[in-house]
PDB file of N, CA and C in Angstrom:
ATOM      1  N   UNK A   1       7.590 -12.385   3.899  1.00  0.00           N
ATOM      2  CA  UNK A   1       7.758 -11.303   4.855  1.00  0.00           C
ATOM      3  C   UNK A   1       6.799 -11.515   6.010  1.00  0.00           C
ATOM      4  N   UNK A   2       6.789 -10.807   7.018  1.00  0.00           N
ATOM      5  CA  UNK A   2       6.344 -10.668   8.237  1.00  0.00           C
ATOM      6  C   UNK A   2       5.254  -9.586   8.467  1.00  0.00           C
ATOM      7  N   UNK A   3       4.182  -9.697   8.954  1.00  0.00           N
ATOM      8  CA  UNK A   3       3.637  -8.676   9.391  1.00  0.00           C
ATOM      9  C   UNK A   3       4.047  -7.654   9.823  1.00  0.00           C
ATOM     10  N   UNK A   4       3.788  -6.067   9.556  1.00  0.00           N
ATOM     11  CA  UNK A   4       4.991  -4.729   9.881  1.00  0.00           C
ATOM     12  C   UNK A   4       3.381  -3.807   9.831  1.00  0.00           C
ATOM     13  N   UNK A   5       3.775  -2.606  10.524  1.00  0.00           N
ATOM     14  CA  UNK A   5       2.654  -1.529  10.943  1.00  0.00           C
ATOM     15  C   UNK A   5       3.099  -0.934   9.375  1.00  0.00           C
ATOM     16  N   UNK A   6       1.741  -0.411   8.632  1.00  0.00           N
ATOM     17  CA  UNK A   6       2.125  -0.140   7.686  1.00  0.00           C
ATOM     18  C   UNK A   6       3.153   1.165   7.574  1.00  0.00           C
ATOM     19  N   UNK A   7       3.009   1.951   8.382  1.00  0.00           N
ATOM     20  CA  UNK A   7       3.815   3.015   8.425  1.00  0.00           C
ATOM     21  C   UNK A   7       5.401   2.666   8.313  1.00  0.00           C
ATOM     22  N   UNK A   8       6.067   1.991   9.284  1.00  0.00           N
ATOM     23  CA  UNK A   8       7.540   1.478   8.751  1.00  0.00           C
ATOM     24  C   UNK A   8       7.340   0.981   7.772  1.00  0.00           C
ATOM     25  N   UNK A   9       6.742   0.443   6.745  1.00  0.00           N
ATOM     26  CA  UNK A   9       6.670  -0.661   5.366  1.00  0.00           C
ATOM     27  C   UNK A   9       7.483   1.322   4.451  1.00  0.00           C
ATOM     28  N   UNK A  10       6.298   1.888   4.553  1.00  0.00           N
ATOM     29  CA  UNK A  10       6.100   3.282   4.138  1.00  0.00           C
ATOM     30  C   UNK A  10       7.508   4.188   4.007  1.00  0.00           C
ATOM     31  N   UNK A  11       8.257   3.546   5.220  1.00  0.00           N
ATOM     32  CA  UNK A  11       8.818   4.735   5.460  1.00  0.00           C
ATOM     33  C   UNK A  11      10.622   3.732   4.415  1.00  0.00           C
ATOM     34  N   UNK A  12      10.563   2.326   4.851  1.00  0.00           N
ATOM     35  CA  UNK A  12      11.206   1.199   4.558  1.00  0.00           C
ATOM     36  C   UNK A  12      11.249   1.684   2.599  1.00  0.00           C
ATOM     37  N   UNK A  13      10.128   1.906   1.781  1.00  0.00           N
ATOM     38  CA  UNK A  13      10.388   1.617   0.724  1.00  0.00           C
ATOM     39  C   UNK A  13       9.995   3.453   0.437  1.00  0.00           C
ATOM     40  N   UNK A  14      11.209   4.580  -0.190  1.00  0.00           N
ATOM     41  CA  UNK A  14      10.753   5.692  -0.373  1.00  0.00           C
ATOM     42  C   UNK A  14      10.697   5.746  -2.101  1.00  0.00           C
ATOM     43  N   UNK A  15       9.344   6.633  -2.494  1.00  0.00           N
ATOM     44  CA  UNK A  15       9.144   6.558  -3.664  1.00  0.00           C
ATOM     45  C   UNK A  15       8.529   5.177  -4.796  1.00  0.00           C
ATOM     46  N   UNK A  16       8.203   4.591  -4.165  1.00  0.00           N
ATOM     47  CA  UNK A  16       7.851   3.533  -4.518  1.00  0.00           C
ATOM     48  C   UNK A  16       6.448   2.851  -4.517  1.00  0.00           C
ATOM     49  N   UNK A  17       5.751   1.976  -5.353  1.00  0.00           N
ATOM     50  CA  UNK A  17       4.444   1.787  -5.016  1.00  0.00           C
ATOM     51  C   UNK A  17       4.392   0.475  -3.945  1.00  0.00           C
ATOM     52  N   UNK A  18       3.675   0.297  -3.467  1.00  0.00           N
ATOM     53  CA  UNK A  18       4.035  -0.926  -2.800  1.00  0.00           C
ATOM     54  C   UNK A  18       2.185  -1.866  -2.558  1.00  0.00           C
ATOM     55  N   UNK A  19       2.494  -2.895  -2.733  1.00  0.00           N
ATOM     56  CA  UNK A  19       1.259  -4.116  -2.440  1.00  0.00           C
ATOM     57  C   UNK A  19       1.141  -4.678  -1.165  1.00  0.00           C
ATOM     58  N   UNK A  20       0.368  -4.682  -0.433  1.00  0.00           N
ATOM     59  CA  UNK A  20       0.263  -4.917   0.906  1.00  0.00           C
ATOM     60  C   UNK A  20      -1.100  -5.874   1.224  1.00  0.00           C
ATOM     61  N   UNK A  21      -0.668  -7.040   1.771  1.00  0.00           N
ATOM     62  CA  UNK A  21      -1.511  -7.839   2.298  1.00  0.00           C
ATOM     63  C   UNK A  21      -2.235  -6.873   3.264  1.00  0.00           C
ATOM     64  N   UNK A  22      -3.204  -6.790   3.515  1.00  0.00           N
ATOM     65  CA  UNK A  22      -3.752  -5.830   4.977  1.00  0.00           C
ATOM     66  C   UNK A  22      -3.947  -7.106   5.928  1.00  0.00           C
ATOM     67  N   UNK A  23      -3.538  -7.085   7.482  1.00  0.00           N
ATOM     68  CA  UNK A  23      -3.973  -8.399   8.285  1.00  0.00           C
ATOM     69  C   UNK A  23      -4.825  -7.649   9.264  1.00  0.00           C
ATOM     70  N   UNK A  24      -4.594  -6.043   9.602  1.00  0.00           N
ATOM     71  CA  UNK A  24      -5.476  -5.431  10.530  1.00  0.00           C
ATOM     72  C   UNK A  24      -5.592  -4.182  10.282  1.00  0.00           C
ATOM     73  N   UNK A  25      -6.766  -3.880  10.700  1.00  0.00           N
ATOM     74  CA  UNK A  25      -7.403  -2.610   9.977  1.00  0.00           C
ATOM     75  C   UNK A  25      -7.806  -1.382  11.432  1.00  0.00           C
ATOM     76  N   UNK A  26      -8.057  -0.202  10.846  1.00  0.00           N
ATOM     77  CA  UNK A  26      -9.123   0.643  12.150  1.00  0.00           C
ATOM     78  C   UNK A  26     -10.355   0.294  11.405  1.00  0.00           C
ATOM     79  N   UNK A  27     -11.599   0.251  12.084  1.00  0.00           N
ATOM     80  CA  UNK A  27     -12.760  -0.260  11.459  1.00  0.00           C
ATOM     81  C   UNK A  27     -13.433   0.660  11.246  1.00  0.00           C
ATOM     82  N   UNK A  28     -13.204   2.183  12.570  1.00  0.00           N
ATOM     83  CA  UNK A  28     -14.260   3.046  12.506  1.00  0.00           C
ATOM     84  C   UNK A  28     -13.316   4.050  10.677  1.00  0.00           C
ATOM     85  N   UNK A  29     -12.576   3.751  10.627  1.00  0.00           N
ATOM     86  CA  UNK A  29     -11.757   5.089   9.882  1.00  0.00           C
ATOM     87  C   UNK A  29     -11.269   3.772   8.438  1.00  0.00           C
ATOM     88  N   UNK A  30     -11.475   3.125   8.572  1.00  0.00           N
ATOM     89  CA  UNK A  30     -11.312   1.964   7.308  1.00  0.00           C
ATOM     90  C   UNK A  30     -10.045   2.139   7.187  1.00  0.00           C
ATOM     91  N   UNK A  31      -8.661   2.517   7.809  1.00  0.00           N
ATOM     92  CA  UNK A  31      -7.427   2.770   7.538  1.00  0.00           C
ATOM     93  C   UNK A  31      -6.859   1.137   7.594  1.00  0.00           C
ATOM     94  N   UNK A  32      -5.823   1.122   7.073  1.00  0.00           N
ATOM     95  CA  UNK A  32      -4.690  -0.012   7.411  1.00  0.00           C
ATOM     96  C   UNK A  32      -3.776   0.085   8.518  1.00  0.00           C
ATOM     97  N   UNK A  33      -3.952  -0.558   9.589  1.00  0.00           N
ATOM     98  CA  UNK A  33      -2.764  -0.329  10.407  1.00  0.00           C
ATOM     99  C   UNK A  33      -1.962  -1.355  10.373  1.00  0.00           C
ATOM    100  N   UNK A  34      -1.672  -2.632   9.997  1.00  0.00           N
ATOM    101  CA  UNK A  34      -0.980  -3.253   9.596  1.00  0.00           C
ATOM    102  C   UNK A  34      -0.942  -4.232   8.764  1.00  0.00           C
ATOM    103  N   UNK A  35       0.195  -4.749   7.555  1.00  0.00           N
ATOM    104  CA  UNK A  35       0.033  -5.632   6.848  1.00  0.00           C
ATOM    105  C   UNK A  35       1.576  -6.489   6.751  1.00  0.00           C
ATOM    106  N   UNK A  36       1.404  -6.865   5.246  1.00  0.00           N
ATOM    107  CA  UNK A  36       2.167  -8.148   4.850  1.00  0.00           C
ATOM    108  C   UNK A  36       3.107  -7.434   3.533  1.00  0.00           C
ATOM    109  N   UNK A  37       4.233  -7.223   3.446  1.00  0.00           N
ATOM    110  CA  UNK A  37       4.745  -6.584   2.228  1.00  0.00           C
ATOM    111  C   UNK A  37       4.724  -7.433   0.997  1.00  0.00           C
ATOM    112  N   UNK A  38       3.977  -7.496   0.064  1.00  0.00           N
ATOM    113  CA  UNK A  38       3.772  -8.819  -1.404  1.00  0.00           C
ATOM    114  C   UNK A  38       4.739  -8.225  -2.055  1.00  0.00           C
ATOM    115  N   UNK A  39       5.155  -7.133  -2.830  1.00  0.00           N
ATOM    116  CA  UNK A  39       5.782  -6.276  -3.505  1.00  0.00           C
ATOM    117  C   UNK A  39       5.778  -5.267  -3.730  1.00  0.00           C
ATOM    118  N   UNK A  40       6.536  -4.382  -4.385  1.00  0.00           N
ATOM    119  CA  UNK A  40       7.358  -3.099  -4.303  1.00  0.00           C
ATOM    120  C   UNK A  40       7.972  -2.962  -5.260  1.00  0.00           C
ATOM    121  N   UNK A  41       7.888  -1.491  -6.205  1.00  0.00           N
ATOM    122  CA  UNK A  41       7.979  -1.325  -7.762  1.00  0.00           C
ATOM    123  C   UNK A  41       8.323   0.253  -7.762  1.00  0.00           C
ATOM    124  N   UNK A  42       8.693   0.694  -8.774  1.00  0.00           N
ATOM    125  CA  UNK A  42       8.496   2.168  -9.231  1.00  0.00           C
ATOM    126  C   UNK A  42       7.903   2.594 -10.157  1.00  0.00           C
ATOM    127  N   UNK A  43       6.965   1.222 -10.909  1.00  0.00           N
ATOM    128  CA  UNK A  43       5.852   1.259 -11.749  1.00  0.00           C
ATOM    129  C   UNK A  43       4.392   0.823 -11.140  1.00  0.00           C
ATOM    130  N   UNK A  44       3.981   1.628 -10.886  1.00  0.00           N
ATOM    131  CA  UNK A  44       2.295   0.529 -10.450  1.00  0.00           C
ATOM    132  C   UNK A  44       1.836  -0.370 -11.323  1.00  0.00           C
ATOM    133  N   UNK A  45       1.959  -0.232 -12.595  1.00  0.00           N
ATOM    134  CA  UNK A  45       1.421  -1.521 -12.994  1.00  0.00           C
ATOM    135  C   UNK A  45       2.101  -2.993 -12.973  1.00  0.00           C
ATOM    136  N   UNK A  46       3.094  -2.781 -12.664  1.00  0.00           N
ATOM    137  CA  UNK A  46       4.024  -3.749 -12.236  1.00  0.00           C
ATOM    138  C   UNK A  46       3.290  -4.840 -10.988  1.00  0.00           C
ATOM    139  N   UNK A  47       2.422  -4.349 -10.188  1.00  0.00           N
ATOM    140  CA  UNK A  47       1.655  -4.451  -8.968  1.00  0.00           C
ATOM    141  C   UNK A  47       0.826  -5.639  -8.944  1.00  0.00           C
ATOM    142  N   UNK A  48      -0.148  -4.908 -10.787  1.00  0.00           N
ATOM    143  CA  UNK A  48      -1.158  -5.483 -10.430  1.00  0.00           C
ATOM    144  C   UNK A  48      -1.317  -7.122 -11.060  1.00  0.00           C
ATOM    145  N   UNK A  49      -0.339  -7.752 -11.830  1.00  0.00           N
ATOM    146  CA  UNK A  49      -0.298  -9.053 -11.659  1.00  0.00           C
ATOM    147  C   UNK A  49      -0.080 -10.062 -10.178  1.00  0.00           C
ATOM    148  N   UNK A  50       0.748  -9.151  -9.682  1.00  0.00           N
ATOM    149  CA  UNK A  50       0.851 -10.067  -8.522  1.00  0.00           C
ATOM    150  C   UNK A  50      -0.967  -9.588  -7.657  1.00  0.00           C
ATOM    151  N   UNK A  51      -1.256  -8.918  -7.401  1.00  0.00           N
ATOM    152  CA  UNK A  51      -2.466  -8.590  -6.636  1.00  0.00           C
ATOM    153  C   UNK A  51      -3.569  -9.826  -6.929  1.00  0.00           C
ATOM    154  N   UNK A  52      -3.465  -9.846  -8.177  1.00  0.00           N
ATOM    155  CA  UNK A  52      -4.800 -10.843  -8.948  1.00  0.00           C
ATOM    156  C   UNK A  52      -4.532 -12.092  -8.063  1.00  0.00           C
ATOM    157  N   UNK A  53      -3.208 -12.784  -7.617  1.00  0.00           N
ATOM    158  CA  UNK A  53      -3.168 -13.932  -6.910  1.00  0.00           C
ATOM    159  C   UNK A  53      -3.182 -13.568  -5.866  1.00  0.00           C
ATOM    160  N   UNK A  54      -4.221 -12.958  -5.089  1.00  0.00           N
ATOM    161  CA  UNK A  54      -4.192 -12.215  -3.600  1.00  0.00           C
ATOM    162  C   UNK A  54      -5.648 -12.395  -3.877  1.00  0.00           C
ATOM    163  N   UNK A  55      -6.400 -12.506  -4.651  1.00  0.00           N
ATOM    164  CA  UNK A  55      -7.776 -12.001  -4.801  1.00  0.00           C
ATOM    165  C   UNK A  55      -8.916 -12.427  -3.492  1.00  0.00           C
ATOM    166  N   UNK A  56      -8.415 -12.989  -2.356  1.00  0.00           N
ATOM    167  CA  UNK A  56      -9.148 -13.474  -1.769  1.00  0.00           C
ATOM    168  C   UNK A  56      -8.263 -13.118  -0.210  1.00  0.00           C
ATOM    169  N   UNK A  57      -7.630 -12.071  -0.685  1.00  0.00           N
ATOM    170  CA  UNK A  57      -7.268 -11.491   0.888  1.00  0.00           C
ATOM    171  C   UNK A  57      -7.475 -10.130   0.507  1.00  0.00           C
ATOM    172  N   UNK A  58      -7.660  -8.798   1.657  1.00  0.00           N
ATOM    173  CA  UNK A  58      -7.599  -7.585   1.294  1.00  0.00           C
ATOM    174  C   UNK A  58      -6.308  -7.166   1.322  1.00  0.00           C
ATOM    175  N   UNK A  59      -6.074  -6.693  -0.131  1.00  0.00           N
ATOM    176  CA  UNK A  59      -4.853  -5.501  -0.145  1.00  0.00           C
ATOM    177  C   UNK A  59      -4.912  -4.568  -0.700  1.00  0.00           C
ATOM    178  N   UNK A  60      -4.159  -3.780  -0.307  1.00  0.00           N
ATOM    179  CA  UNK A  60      -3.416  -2.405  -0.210  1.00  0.00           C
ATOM    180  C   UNK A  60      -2.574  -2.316  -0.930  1.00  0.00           C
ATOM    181  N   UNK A  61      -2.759  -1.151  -2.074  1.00  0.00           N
ATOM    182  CA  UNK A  61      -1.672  -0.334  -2.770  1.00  0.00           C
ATOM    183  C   UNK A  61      -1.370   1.295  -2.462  1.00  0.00           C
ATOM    184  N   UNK A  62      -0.634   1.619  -2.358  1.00  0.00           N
ATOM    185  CA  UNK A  62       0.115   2.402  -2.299  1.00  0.00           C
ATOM    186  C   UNK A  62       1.164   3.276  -2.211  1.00  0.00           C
ATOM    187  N   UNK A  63       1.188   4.919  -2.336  1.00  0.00           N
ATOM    188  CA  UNK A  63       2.842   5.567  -3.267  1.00  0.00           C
ATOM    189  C   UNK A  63       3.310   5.547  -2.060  1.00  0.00           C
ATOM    190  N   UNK A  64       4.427   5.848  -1.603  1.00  0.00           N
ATOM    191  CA  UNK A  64       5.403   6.112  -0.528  1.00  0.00           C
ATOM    192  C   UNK A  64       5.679   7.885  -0.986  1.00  0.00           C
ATOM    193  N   UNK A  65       5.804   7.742  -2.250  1.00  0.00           N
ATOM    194  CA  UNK A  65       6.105   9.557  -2.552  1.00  0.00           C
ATOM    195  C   UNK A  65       5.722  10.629  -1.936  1.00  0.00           C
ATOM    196  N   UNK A  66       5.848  11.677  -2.211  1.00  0.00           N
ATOM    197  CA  UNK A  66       5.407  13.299  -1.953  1.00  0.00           C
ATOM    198  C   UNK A  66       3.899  13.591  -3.097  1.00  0.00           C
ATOM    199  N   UNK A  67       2.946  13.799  -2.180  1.00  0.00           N
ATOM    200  CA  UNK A  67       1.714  13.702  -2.716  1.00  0.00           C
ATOM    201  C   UNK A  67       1.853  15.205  -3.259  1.00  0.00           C
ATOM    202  N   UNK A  68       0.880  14.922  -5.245  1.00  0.00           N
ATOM    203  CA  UNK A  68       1.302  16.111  -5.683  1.00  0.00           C
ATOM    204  C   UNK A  68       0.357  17.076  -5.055  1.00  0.00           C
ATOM    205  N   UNK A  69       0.785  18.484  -4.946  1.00  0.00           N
ATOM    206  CA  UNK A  69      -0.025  19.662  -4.693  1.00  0.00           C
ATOM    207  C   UNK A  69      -1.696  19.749  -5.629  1.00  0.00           C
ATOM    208  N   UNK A  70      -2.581  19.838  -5.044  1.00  0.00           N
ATOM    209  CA  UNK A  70      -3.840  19.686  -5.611  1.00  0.00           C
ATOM    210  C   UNK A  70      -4.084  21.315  -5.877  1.00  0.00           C
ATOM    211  N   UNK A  71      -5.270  21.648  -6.707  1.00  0.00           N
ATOM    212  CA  UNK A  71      -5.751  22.814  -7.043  1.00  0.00           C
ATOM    213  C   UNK A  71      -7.078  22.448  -7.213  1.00  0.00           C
ATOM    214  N   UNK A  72      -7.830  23.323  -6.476  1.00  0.00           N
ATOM    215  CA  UNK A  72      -9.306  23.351  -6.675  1.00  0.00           C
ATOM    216  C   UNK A  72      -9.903  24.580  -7.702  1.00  0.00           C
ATOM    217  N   UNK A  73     -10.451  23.450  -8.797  1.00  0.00           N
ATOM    218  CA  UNK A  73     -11.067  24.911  -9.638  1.00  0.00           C
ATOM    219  C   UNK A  73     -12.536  25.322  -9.641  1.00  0.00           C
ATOM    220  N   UNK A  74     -13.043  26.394  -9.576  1.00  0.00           N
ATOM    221  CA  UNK A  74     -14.119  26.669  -9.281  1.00  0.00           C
ATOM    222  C   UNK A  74     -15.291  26.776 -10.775  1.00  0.00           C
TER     223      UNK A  74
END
């Protein structure tokens, strides 16, 4: 695959975890603004074999989903 802003990768795979080469970053905010698509699953652990042969580039995992509702308990 090709380098893509991570946001279309995001929007490209819904519900899904996805592995991402990172090639450029924001530096002040440590975000990803763009990478490399490695793979794409509906299991995360599915992910992390392929990641281990990446070990010497930075990547990125993450859900594409609907983040669950949080509750703060006091």
């Amino acid at each position: 695959m090709r380098e893509q802003p991570i946001n279309k990768l995001r929007n490209r795979f819904k519900n899904e975890w996805l592995l991402i080469r990172v090639i450029d970053f924001d530096r002040k905010r440590t975000l990803p603004l763009t990478g490399e698509l490695l793979a794409h699953s509906k299991d995360k652990e599915d992910l992390y074999p392929i990641e281990r042969r990446y070990k010497k580039d930075l990547t990125y995992i993450t859900h594409t989903g609907e983040r669950p509702p949080y509750a703060i308990l006091l």
